[in-house]
N, C-alpha and C. Protein backbone atom coordinates (compact mmCIF):
# COMPACT_ATOMS: atom_id res chain seq x y z
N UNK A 1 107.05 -50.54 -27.04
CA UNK A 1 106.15 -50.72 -25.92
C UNK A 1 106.08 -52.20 -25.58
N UNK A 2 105.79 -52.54 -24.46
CA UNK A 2 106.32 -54.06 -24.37
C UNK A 2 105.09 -54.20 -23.57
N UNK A 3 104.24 -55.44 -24.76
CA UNK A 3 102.88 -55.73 -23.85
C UNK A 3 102.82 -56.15 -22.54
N UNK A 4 104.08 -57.40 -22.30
CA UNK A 4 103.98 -57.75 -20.94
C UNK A 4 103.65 -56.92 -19.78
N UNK A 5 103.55 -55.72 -20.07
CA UNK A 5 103.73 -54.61 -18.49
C UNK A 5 101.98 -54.10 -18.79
N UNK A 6 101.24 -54.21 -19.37
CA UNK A 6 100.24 -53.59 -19.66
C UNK A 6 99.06 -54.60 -20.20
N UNK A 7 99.40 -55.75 -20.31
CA UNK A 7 98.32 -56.80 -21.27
C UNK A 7 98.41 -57.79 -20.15
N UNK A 8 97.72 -58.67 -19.77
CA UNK A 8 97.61 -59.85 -19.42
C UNK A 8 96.74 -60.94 -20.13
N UNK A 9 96.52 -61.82 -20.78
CA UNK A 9 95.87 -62.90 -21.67
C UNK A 9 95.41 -64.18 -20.85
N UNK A 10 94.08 -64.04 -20.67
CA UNK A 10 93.26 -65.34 -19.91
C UNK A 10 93.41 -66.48 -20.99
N UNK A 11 93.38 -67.86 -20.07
CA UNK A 11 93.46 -68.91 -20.92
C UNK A 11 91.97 -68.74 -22.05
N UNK A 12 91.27 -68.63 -21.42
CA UNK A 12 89.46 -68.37 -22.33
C UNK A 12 89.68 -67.21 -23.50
N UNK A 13 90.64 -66.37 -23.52
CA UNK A 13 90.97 -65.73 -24.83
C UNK A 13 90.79 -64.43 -24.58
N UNK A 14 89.96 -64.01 -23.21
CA UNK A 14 89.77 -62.79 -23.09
C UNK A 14 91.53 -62.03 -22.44
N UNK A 15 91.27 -60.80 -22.91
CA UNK A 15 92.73 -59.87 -22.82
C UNK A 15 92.62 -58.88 -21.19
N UNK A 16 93.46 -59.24 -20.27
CA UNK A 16 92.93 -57.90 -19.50
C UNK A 16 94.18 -56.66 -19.95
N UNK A 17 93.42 -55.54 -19.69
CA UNK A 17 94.09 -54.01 -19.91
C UNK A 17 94.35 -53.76 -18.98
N UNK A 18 95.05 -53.16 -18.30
CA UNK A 18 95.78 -51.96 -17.57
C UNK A 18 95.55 -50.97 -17.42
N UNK A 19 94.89 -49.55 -17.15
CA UNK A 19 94.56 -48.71 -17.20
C UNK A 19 94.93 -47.40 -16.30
N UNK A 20 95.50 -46.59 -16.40
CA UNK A 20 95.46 -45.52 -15.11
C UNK A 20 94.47 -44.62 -15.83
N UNK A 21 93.51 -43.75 -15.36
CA UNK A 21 92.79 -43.02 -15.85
C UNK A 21 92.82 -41.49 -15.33
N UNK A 22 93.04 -40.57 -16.24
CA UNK A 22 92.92 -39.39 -15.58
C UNK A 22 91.83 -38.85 -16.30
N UNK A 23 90.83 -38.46 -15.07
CA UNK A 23 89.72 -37.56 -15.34
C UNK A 23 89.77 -36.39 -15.80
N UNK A 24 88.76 -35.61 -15.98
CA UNK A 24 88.28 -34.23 -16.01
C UNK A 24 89.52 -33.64 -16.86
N UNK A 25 90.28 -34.66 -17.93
CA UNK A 25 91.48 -33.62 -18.71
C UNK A 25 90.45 -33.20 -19.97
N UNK A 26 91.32 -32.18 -21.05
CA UNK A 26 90.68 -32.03 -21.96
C UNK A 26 90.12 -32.45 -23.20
N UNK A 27 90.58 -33.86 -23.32
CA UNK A 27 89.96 -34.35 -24.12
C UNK A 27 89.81 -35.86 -24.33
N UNK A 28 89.78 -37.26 -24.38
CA UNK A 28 89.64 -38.67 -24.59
C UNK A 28 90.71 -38.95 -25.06
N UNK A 29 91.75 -39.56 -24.45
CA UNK A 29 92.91 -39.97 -25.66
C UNK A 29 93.89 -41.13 -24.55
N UNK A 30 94.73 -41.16 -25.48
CA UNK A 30 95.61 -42.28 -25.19
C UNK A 30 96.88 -40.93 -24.28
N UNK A 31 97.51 -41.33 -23.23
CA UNK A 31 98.35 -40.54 -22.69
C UNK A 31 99.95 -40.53 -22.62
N UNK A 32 100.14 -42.46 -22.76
CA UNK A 32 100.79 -43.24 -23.04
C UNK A 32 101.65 -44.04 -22.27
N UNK A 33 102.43 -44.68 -21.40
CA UNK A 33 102.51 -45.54 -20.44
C UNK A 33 102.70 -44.74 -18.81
N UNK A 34 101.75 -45.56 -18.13
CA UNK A 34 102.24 -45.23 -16.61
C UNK A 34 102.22 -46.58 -15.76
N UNK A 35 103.68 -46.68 -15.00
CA UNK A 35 103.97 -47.86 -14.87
C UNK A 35 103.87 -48.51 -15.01
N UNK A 36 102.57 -49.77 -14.93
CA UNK A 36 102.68 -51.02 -15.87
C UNK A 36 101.14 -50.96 -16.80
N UNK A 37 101.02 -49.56 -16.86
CA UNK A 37 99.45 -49.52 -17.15
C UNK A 37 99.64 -48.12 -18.71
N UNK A 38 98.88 -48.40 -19.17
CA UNK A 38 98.07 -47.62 -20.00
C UNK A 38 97.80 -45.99 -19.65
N UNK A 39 98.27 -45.42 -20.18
CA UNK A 39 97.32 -44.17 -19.02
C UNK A 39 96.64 -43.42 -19.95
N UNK A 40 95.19 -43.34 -19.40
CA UNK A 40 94.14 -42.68 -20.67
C UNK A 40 93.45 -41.77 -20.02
N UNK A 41 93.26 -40.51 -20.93
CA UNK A 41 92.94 -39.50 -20.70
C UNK A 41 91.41 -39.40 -20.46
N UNK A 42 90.35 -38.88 -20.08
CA UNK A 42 89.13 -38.83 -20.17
C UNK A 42 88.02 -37.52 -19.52
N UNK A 43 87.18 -37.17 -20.40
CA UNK A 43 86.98 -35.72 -20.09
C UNK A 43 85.97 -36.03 -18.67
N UNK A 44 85.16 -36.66 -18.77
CA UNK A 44 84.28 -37.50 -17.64
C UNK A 44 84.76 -36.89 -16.21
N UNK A 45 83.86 -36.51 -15.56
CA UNK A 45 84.41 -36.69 -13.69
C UNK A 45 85.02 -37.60 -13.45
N UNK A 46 85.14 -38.15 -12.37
CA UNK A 46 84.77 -39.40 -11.62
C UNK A 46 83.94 -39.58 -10.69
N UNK A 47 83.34 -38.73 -10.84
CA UNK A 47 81.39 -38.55 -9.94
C UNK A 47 80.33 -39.71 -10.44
N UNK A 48 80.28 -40.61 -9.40
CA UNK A 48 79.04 -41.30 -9.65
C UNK A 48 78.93 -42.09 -11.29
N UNK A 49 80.16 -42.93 -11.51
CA UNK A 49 80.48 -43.79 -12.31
C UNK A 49 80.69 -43.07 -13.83
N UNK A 50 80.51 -41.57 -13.82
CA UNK A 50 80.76 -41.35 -15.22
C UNK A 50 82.25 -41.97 -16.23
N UNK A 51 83.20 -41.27 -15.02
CA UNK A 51 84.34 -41.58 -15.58
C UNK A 51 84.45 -43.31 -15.75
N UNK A 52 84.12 -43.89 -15.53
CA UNK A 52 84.40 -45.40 -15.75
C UNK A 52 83.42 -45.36 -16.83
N UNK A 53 82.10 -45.09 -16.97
CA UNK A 53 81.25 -45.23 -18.31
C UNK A 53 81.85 -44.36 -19.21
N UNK A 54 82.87 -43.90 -19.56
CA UNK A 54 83.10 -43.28 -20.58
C UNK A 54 84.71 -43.40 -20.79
N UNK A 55 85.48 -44.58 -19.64
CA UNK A 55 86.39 -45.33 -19.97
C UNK A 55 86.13 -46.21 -20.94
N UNK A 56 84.86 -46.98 -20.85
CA UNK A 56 83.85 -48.14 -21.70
C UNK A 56 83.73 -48.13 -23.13
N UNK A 57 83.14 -46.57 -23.02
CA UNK A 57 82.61 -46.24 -23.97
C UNK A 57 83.82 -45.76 -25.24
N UNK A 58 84.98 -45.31 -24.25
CA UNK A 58 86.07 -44.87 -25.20
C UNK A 58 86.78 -46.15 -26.03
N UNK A 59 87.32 -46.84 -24.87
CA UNK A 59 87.76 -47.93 -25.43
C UNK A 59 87.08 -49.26 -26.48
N UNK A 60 85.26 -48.89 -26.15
CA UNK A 60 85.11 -50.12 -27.13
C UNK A 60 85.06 -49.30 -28.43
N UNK A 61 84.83 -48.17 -28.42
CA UNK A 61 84.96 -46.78 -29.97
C UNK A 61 86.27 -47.48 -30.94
N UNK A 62 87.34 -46.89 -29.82
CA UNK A 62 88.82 -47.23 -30.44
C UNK A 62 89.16 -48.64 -30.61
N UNK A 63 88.25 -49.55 -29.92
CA UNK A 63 88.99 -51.23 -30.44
C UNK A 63 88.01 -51.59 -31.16
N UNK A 64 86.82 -50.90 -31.28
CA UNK A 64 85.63 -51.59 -32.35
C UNK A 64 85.15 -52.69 -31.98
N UNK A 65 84.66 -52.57 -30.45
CA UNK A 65 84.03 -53.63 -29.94
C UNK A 65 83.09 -53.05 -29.66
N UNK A 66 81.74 -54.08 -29.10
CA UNK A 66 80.79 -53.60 -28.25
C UNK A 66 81.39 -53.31 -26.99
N UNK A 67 80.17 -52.29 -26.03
CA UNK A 67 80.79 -52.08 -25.36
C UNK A 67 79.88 -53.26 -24.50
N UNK A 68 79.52 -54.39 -24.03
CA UNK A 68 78.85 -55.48 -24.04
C UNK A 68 80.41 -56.56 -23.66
N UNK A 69 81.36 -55.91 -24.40
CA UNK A 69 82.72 -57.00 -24.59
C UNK A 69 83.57 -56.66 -23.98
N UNK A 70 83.46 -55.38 -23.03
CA UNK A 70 84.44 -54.98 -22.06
C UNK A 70 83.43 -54.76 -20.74
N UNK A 71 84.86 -55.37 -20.07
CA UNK A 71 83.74 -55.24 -18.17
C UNK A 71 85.21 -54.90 -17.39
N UNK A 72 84.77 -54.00 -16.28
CA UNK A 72 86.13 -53.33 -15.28
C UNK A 72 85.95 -54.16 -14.41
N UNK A 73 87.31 -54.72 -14.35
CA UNK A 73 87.74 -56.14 -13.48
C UNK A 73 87.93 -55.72 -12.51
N UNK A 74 88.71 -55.08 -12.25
CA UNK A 74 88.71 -53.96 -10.68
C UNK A 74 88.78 -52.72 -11.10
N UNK A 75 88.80 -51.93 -10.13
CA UNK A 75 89.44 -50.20 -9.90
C UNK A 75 88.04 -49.41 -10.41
N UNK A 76 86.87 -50.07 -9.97
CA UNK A 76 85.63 -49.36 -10.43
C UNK A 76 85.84 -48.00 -9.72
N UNK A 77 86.40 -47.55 -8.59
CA UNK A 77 86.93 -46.37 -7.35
C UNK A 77 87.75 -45.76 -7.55
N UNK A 78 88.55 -45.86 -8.58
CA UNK A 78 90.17 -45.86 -8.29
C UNK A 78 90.62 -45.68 -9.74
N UNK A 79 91.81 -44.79 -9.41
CA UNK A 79 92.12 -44.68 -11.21
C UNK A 79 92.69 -45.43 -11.85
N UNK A 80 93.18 -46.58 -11.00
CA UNK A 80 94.26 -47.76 -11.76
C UNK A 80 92.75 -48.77 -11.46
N UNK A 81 92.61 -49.18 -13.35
CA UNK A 81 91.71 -50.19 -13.70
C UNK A 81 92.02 -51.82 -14.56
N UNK A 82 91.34 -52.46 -14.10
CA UNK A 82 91.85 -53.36 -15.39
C UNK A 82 90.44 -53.77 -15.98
N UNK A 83 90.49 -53.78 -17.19
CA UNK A 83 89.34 -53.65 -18.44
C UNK A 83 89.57 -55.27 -18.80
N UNK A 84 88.58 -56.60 -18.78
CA UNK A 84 88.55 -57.39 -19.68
C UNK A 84 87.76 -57.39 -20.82
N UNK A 85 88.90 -57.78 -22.26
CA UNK A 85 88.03 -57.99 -23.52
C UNK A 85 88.07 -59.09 -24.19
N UNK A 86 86.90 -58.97 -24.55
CA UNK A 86 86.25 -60.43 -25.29
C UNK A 86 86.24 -59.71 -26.43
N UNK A 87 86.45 -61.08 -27.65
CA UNK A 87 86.33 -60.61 -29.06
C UNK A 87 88.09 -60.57 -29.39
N UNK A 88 89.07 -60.06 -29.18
CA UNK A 88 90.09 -59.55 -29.78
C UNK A 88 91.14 -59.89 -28.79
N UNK A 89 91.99 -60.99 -30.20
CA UNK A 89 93.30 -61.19 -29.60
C UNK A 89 94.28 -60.35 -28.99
N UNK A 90 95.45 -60.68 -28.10
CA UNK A 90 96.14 -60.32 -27.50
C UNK A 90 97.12 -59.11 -28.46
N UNK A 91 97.21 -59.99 -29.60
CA UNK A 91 97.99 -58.85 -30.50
C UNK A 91 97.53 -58.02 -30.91
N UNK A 92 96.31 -57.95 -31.30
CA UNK A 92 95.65 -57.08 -31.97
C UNK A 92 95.21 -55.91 -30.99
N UNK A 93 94.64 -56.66 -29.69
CA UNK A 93 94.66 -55.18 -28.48
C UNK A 93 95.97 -54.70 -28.52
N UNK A 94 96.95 -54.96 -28.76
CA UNK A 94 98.29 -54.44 -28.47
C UNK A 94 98.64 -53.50 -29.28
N UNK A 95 98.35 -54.31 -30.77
CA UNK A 95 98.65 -52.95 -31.99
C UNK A 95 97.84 -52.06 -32.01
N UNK A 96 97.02 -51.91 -31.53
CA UNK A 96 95.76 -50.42 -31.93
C UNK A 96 95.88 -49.87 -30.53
N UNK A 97 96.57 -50.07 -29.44
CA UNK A 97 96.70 -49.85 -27.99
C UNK A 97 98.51 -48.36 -28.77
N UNK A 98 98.96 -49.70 -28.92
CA UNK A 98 100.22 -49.08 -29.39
C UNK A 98 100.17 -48.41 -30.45
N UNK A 99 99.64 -48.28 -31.07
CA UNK A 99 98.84 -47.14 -32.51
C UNK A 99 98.28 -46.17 -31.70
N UNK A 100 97.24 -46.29 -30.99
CA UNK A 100 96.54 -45.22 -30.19
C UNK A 100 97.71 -44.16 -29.43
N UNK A 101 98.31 -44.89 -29.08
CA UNK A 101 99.35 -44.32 -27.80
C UNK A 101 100.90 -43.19 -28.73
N UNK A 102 100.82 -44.09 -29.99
CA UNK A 102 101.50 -42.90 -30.89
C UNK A 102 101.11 -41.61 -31.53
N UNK A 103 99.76 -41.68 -31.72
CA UNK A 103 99.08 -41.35 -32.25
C UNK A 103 99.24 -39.92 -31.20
N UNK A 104 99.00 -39.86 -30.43
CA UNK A 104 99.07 -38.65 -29.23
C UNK A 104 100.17 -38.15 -28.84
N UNK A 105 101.45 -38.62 -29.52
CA UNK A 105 102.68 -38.12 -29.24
C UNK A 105 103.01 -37.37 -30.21
């Protein structure tokens, strides 16, 4: 998996994510790459911000952050998102991104 297509790294240390999100599937999970993004599963609508609060909520679970340490940089509307995180290096979002994403195959 090649972070460049899916990670971007602010000089300040925070990581942005990539995200395509598909709603209303059956269960929270990693789906595994869609074009230069992430693609994660999520049981949530997308009615009236659920599905983005429980994009939040998934991802700070699986990286063991607060969820306080992730904020949706864009695509609050839209299923292609980008997630910035504070707290956790570039590699380390990468290996538990790329752990997650095997994990479902």
């Amino acid at each position: 998996m090649d972070t460049t297509t899916f990670l971007s790294p602010y000089k300040d240390g925070r990581v942005l994510l990539r995200v395509s999100v598909q709603p209303r599937a059956r269960r929270n999970g990693f789906v595994g790459l869609h074009n230069d993004a992430v693609k994660l599963a999520i049981t949530a609508p997308p009615a009236k911000g659920k599905a983005n609060k429980a994009v939040v909520a998934f991802l700070a679970s699986f990286l063991q952050v607060k969820k306080k340490d992730l904020e949706i940089k864009y695509g609050l509307q839209s299923r292609s998102k980008g997630i910035l995180i504070r707290g956790l290096a570039e590699k380390e979002v990468c290996g538990r991104i790329t752990a997650g994403c095997q994990l479902n195959q």
